[in-house]
C-alpha atoms as a PDB file:
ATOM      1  CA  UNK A   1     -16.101 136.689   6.744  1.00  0.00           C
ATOM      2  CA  UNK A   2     -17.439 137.666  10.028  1.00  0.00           C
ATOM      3  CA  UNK A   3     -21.092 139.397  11.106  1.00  0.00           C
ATOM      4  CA  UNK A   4     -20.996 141.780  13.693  1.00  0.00           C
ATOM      5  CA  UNK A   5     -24.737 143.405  15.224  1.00  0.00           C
ATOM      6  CA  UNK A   6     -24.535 146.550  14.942  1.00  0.00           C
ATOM      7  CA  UNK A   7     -27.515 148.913  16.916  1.00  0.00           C
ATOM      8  CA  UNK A   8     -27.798 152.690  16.071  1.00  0.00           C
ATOM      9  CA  UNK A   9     -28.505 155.277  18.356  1.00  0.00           C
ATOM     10  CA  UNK A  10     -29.908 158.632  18.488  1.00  0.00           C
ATOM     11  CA  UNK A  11     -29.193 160.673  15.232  1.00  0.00           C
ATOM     12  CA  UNK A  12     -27.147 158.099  13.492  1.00  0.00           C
ATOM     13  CA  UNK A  13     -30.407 155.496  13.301  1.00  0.00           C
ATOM     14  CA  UNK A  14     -32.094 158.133  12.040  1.00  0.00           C
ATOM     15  CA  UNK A  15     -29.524 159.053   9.047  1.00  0.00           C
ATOM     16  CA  UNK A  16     -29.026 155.272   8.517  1.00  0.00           C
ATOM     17  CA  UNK A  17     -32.965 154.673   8.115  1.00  0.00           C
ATOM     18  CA  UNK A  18     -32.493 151.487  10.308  1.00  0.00           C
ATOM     19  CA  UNK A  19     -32.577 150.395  14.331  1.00  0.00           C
ATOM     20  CA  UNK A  20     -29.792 147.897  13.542  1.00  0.00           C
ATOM     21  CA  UNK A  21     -27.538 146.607  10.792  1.00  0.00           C
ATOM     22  CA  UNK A  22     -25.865 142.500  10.343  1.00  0.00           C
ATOM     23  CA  UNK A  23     -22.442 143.532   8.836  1.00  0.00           C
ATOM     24  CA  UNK A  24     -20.166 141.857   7.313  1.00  0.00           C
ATOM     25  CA  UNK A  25     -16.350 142.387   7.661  1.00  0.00           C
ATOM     26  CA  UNK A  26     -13.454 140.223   5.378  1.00  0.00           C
ATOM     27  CA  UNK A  27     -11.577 139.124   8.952  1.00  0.00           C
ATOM     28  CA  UNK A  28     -11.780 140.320  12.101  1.00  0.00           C
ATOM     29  CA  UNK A  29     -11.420 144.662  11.661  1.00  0.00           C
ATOM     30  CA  UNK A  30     -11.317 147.854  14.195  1.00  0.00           C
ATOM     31  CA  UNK A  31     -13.820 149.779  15.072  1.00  0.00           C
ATOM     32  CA  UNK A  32     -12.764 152.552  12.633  1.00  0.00           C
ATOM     33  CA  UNK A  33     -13.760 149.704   9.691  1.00  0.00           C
ATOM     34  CA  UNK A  34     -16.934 148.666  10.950  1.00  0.00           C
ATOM     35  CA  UNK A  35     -18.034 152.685  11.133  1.00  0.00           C
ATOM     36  CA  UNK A  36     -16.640 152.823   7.236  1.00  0.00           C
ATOM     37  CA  UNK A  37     -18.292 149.937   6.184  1.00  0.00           C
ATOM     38  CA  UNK A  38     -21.641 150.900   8.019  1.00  0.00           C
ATOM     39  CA  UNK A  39     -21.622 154.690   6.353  1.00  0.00           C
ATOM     40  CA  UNK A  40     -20.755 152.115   2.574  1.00  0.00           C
ATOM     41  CA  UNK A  41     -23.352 150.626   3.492  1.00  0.00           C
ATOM     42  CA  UNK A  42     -26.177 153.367   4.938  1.00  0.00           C
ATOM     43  CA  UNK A  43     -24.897 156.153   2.461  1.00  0.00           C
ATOM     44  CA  UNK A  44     -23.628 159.980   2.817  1.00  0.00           C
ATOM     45  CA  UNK A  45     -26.136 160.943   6.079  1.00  0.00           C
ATOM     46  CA  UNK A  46     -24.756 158.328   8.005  1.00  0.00           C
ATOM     47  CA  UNK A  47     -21.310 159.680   6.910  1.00  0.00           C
ATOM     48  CA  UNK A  48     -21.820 163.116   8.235  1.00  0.00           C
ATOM     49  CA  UNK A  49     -22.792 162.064  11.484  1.00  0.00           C
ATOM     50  CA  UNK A  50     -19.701 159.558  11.881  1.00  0.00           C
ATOM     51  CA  UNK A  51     -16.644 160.312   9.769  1.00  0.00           C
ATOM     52  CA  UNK A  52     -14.767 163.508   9.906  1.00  0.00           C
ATOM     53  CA  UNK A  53     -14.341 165.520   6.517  1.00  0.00           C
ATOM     54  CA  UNK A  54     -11.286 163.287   6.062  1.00  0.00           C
ATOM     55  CA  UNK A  55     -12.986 160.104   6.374  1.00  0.00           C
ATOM     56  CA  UNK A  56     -11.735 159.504  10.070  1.00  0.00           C
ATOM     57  CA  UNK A  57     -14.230 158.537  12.718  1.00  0.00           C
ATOM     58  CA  UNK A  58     -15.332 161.574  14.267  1.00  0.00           C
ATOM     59  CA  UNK A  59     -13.736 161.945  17.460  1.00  0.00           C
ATOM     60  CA  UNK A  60     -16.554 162.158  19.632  1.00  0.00           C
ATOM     61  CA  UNK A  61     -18.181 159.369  18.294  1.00  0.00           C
ATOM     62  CA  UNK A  62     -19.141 156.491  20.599  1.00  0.00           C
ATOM     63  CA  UNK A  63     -18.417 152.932  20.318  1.00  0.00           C
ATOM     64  CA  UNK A  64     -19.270 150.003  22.661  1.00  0.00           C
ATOM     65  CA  UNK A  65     -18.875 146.504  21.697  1.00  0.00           C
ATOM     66  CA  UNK A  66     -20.973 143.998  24.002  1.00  0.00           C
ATOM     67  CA  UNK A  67     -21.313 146.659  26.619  1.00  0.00           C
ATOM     68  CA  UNK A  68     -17.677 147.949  26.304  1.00  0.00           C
ATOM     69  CA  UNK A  69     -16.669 151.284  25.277  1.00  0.00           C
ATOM     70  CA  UNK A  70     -13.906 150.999  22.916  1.00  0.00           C
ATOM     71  CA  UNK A  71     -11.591 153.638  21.518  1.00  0.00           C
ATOM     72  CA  UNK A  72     -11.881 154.701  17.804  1.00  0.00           C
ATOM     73  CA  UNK A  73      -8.158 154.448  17.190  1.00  0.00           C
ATOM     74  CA  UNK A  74      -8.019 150.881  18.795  1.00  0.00           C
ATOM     75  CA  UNK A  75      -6.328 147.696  16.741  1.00  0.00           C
ATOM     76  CA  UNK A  76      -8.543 145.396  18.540  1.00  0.00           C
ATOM     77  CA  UNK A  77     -10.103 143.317  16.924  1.00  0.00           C
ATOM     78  CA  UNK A  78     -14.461 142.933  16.421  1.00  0.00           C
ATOM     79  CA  UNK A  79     -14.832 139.314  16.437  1.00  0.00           C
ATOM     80  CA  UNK A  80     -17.816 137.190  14.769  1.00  0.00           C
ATOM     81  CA  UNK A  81     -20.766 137.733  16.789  1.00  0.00           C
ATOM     82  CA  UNK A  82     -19.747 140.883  18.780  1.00  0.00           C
ATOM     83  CA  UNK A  83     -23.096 143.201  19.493  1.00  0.00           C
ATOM     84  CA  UNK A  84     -21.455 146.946  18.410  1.00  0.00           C
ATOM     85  CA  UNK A  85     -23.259 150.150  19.250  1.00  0.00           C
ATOM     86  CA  UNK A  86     -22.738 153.247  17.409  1.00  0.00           C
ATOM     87  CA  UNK A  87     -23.657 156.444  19.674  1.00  0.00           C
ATOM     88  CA  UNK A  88     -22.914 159.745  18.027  1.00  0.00           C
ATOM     89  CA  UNK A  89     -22.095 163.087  19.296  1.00  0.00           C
ATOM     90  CA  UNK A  90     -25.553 164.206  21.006  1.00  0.00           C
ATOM     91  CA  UNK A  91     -25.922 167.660  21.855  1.00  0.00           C
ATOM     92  CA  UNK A  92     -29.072 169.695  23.792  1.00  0.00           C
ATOM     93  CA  UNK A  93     -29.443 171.404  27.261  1.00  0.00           C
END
């Protein structure tokens, strides 16, 4: 098992009802797992903010691990310790 930080931002904190989550992935896992097992964990608001109505990250969701923006469809690996930051899509003028 590995524990990866993971901060939320703007709308998503607020569906998740917390700042910040420790998760726990079996291995090291994508970025596309972490956002599943965050919305397992933090329930359906969370999931209407991040996954698409087929359970794919939304597409203009943002994710940076320790300060790097990484794509959603990436194979790379989140290793133990990595500080992830969820931004989702944030709209106003």
């Amino acid at each position: 098992m590995i524990r990866i930080r993971v901060s939320y931002c703007a709308q998503a904190r607020a569906a998740a009802g917390v700042a910040s989550d420790d998760i726990e992935l079996d291995g090291a896992r994508t970025p596309a797992d972490l956002l599943a097992k965050a919305v397992y964990a933090r329930g359906e608001k969370l999931r209407r903010i991040l996954l698409d109505d087929n359970a794919r990250p939304h597409p203009s969701v943002l994710v940076f691990a320790n300060g790097k923006q990484l794509s959603l469809t990436s194979t790379q690996p989140l290793l133990e310790g990595d500080e992830v930051e969820i931004v989702p899509p944030i709209s106003g003028g």
